[in-house]
Protein backbone atom coordinates (compact mmCIF):
# COMPACT_ATOMS: atom_id res chain seq x y z
CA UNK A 1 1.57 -15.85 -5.54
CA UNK A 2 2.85 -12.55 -4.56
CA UNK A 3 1.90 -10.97 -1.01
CA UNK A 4 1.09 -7.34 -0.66
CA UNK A 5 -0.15 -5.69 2.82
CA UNK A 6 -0.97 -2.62 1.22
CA UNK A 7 -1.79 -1.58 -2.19
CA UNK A 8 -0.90 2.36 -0.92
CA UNK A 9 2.85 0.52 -0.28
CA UNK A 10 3.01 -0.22 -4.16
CA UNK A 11 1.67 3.04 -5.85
CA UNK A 12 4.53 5.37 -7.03
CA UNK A 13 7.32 2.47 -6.97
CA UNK A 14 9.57 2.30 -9.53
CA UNK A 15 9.13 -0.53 -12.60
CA UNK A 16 11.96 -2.85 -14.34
CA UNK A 17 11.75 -4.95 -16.62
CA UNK A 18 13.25 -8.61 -15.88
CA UNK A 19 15.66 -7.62 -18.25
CA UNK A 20 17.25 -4.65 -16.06
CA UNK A 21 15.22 -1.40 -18.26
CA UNK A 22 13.45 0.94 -16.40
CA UNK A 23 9.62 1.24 -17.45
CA UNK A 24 8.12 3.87 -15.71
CA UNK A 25 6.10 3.97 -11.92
CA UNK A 26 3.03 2.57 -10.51
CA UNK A 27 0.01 4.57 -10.87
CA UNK A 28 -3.12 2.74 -9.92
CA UNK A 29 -4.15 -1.33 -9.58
CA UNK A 30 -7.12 -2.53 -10.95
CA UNK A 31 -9.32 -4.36 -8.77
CA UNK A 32 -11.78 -7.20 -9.86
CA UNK A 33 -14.07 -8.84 -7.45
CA UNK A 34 -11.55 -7.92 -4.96
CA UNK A 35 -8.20 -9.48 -5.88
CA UNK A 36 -5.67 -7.50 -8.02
CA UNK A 37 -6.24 -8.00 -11.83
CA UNK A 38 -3.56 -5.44 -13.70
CA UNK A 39 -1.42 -2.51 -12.74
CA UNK A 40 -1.78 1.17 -14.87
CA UNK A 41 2.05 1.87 -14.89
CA UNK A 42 2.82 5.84 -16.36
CA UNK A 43 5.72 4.99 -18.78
CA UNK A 44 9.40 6.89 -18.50
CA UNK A 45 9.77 9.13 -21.91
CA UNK A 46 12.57 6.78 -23.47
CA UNK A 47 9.79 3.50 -23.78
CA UNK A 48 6.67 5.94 -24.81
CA UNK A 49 7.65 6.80 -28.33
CA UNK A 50 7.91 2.68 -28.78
CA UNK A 51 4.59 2.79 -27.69
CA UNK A 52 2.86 5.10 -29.71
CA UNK A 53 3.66 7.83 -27.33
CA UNK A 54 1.00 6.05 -25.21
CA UNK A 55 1.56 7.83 -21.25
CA UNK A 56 0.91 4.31 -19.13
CA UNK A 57 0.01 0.63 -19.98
CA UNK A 58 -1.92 -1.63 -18.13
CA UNK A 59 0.03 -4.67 -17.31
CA UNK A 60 -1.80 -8.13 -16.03
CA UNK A 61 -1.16 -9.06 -12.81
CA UNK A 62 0.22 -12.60 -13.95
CA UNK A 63 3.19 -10.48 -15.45
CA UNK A 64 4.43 -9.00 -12.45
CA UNK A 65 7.51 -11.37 -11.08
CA UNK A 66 8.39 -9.63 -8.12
CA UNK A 67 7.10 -6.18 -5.69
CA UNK A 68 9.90 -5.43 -3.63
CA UNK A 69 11.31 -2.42 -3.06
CA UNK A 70 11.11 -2.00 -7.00
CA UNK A 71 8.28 -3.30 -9.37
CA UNK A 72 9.68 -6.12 -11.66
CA UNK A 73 7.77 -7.39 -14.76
CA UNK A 74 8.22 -9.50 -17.48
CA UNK A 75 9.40 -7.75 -20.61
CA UNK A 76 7.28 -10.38 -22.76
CA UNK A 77 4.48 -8.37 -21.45
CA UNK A 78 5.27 -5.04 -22.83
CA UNK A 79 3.43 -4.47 -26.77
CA UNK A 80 5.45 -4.49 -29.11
CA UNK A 81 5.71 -1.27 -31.65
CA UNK A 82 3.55 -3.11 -34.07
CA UNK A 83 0.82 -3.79 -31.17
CA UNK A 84 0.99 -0.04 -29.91
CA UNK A 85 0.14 0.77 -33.65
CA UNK A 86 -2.45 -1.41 -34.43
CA UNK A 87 -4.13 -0.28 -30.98
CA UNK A 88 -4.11 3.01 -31.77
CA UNK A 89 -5.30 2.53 -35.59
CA UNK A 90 -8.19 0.49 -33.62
CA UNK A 91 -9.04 3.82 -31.75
């Protein structure tokens, strides 16, 4: 289980995949009955057009490995380009 003090420590750091790619920054948690349930993350250009030009993702909290002084998550939870489309043909 991952320890944060402060959630205000984690907005704004930097995310990586476990595989070394830079995903974009924190930008808000969401909180369920107090305990941390996914991150909003705004995503750098590069990764947006291979998500639908989507701005941020909400990742799970289960798929963050490490908050350090960077953000590290697991790449399998990224969508794929096939998920990002069918999401937004959904909308």
């Amino acid at each position: 289980m991952l320890k944060i003090k402060k959630i205000s420590e984690v907005l704004g750091k930097k995310v990586f995949t476990d595989a070394g790619d830079f995903f974009g920054e924190v930008e808000e948690v969401n909180l369920v009955e107090n305990k941390i349930d996914g991150w909003r993350i705004s995503v750098s250009g590069a990764l947006g057009g291979l998500l639908g030009g989507a701005r941020g993702v909400i990742i799970p909290h289960q798929y963050v490995k490490n908050i350090g002084d960077v953000f590290i998550i697991n790449k399998s939870a990224l969508p794929t380009h096939e998920e990002a489309e069918s999401m937004e043909e959904a909308a």
